[in-house]
C-alpha atoms as a PDB file:
ATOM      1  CA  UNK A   1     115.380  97.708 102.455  1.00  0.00           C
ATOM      2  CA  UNK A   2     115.412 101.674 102.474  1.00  0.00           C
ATOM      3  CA  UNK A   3     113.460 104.177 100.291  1.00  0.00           C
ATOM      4  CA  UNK A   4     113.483 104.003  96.722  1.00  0.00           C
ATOM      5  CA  UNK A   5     114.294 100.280  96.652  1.00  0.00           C
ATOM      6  CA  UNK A   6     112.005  98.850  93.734  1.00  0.00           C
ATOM      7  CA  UNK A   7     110.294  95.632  95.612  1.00  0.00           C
ATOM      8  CA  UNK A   8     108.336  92.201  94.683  1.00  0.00           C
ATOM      9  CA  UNK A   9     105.553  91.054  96.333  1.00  0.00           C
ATOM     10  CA  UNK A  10     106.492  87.593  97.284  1.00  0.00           C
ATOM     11  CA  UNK A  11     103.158  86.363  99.903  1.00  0.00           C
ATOM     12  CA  UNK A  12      99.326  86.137  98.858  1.00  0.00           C
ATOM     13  CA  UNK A  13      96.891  88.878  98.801  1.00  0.00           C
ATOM     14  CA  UNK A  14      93.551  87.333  98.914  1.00  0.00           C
ATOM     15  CA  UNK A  15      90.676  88.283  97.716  1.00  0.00           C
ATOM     16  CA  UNK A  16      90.777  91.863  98.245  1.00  0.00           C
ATOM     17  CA  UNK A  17      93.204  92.154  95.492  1.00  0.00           C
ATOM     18  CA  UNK A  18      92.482  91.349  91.427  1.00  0.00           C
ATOM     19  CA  UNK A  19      95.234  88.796  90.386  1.00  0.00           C
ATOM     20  CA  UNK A  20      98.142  90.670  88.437  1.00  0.00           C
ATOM     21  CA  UNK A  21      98.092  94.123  90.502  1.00  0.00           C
ATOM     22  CA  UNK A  22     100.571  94.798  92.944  1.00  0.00           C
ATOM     23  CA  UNK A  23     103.009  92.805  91.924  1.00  0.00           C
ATOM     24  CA  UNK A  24     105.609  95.428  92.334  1.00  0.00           C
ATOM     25  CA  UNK A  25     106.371  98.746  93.744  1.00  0.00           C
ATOM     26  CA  UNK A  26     108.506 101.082  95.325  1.00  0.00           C
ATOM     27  CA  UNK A  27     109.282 101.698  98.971  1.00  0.00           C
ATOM     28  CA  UNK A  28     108.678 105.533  99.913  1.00  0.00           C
ATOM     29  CA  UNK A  29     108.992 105.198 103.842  1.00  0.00           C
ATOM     30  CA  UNK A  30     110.642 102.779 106.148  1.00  0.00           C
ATOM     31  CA  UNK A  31     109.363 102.286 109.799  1.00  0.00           C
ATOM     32  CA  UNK A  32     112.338 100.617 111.956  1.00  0.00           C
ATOM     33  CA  UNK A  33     111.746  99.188 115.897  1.00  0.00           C
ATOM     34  CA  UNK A  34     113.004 101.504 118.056  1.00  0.00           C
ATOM     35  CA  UNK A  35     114.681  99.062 120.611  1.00  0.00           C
ATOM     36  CA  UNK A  36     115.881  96.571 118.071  1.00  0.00           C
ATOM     37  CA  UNK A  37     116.512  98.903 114.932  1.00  0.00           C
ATOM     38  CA  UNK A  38     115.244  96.542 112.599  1.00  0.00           C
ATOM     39  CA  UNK A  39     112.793  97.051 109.499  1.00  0.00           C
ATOM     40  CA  UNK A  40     108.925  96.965 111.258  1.00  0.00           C
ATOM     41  CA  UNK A  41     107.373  98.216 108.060  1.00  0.00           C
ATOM     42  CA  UNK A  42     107.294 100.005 104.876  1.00  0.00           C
ATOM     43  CA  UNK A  43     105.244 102.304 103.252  1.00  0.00           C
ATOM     44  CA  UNK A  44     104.791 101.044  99.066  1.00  0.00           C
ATOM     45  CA  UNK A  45     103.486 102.648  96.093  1.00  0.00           C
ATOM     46  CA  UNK A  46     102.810  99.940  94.242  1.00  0.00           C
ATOM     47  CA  UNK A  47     102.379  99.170  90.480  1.00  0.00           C
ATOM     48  CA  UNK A  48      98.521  99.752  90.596  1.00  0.00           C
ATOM     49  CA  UNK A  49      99.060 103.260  91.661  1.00  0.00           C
ATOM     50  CA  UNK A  50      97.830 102.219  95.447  1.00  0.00           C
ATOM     51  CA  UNK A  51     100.034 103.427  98.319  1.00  0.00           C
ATOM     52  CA  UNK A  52     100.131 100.877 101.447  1.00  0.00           C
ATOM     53  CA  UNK A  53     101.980 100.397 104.561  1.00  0.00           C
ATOM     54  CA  UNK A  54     102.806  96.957 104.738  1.00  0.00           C
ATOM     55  CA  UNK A  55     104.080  95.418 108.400  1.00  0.00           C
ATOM     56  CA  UNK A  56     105.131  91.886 106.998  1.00  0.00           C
ATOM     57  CA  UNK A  57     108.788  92.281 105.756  1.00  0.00           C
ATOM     58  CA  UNK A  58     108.676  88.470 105.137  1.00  0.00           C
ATOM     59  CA  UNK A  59     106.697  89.419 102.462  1.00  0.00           C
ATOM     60  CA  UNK A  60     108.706  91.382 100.397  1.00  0.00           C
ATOM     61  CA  UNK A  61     111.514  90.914  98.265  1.00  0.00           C
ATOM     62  CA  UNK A  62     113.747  94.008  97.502  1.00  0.00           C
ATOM     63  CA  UNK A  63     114.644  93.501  93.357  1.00  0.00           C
ATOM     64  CA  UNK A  64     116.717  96.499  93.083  1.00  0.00           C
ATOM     65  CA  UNK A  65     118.217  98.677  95.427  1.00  0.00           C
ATOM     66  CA  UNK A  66     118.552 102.615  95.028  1.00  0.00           C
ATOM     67  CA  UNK A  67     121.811 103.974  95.336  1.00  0.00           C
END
């Protein structure tokens, strides 16, 4: 995953969220662990027009990279 990647959400929002929104968005930052230089998070703008940092890579799906 690195910026610019368009993403699916792929996990369960609850009820914070109306069902249909967020389904997909774009990664504009990417947080990695400093020891073990892996993905921690990313930053999304999602389809809804909502911008969120969201820690749970399991989570997301990456649908098309950017080049």
């Amino acid at each position: 995953m690195q910026v610019g990647d368009l993403i699916k959400f792929i996990g369960t929002w609850g009820p914070t969220v109306k069902p249909g929104e967020r389904q997909t968005g774009i990664v504009m930052k990417v947080w990695t662990n400093g020891r073990t230089r892996k993905i921690q998070s990313a930053e999304v703008l999602w389809d809804n027009g909502e911008l969120e940092a969201m820690s749970t890579q399991s989570s997301l799906e990456v649908v098309s990279e950017s080049r």
